[in-house]
C-alpha atoms as a PDB file:
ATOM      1  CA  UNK A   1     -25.889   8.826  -5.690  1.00  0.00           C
ATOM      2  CA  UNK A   2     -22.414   9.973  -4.687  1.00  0.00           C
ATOM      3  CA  UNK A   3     -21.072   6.600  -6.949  1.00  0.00           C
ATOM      4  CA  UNK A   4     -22.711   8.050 -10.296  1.00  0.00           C
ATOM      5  CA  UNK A   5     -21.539  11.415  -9.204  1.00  0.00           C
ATOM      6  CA  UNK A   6     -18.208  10.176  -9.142  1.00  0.00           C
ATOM      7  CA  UNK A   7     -18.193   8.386 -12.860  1.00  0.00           C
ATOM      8  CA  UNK A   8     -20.114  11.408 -14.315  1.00  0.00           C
ATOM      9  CA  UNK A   9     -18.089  13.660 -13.065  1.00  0.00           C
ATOM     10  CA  UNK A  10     -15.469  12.399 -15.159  1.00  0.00           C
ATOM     11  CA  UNK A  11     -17.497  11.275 -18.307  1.00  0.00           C
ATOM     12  CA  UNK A  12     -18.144  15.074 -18.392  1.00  0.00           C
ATOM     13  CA  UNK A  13     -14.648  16.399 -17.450  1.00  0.00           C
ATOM     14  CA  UNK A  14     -15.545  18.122 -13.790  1.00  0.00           C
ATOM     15  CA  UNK A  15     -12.959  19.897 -11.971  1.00  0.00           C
ATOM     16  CA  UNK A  16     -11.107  17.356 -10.345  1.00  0.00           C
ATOM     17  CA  UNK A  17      -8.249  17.383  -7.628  1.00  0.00           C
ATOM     18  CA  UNK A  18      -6.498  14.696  -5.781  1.00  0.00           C
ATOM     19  CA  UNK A  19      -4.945  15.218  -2.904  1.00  0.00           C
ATOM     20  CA  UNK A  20      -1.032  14.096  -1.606  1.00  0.00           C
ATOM     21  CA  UNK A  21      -2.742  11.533   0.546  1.00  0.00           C
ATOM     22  CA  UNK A  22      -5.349  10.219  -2.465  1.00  0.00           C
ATOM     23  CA  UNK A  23      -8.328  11.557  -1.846  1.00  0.00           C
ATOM     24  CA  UNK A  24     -10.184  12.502  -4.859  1.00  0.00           C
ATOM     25  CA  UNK A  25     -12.068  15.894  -4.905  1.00  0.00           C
ATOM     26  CA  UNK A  26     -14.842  17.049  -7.737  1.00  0.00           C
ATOM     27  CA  UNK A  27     -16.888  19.655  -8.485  1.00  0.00           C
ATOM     28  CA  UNK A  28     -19.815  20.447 -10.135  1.00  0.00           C
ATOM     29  CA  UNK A  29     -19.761  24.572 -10.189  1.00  0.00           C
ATOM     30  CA  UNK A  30     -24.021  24.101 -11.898  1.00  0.00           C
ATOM     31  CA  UNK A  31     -24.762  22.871  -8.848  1.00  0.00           C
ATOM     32  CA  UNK A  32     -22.369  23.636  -6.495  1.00  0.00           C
ATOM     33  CA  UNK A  33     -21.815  20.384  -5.176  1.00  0.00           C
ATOM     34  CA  UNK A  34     -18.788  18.589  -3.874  1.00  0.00           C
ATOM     35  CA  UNK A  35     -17.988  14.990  -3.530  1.00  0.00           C
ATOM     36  CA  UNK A  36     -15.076  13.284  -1.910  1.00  0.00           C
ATOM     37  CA  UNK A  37     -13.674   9.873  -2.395  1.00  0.00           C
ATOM     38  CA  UNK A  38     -11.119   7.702  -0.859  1.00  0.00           C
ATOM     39  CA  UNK A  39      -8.541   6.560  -3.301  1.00  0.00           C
ATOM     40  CA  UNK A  40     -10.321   3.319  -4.013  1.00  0.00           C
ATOM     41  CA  UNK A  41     -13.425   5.226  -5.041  1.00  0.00           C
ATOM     42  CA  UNK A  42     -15.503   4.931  -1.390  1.00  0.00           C
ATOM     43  CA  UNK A  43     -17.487   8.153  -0.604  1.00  0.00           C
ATOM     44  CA  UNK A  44     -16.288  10.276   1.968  1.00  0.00           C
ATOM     45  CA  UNK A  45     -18.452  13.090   1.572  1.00  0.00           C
ATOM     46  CA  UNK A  46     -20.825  14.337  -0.601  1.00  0.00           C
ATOM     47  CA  UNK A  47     -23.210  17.611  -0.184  1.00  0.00           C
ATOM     48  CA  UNK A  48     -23.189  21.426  -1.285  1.00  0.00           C
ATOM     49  CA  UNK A  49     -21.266  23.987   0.788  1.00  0.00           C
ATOM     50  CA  UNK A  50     -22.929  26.553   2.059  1.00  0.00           C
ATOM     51  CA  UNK A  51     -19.795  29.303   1.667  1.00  0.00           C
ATOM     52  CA  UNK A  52     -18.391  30.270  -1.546  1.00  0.00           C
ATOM     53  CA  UNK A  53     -15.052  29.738  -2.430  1.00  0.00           C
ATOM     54  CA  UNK A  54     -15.126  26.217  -0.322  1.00  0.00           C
ATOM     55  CA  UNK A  55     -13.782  24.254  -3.568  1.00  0.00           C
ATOM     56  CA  UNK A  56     -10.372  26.579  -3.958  1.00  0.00           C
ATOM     57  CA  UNK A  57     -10.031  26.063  -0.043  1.00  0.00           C
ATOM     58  CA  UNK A  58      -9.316  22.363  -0.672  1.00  0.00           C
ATOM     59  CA  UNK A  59      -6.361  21.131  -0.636  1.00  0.00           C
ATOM     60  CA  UNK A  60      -5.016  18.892  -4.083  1.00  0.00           C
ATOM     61  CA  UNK A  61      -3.819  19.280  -7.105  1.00  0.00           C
ATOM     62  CA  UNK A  62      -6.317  19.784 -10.270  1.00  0.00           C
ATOM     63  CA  UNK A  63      -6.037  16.757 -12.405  1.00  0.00           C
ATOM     64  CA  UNK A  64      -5.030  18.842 -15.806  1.00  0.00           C
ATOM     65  CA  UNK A  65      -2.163  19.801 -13.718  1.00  0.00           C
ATOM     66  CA  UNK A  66      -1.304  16.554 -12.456  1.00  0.00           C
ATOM     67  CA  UNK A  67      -1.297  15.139 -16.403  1.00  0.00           C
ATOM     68  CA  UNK A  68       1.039  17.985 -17.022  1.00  0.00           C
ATOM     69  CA  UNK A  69       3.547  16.309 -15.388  1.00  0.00           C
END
């Protein structure tokens, strides 16, 4: 589950960060869930936070930023 999460989540353009260290961050704000990934793609975590604003707490940079660059 947190696999397809990962490759939809970018099919459909989800909020996306990636931290200094790799990890990659997304977002789904429908259903307010959050999945993390090692840089390779392994799930970390995966589950929906139960206090708002948890997503802008993380850190990483967005990926539109990141192609800014």
């Amino acid at each position: 589950m947190a696999a397809e999460f990962l490759l939809r989540s970018q099919e459909e353009g989800l909020p996306t960060k990636i931290s200094v260290e790799g990890t990659i961050r997304v977002y789904e704000p429908a259903s307010k869930t959050v999945g993390s990934y090692k840089p390779r793609g392994n799930a970390r975590t995966f589950f929906k936070p139960s206090g708002p604003g948890y997503w802008d707490r993380l850190d990483g940079m967005l990926i539109e930023e990141l192609m800014k660059w």
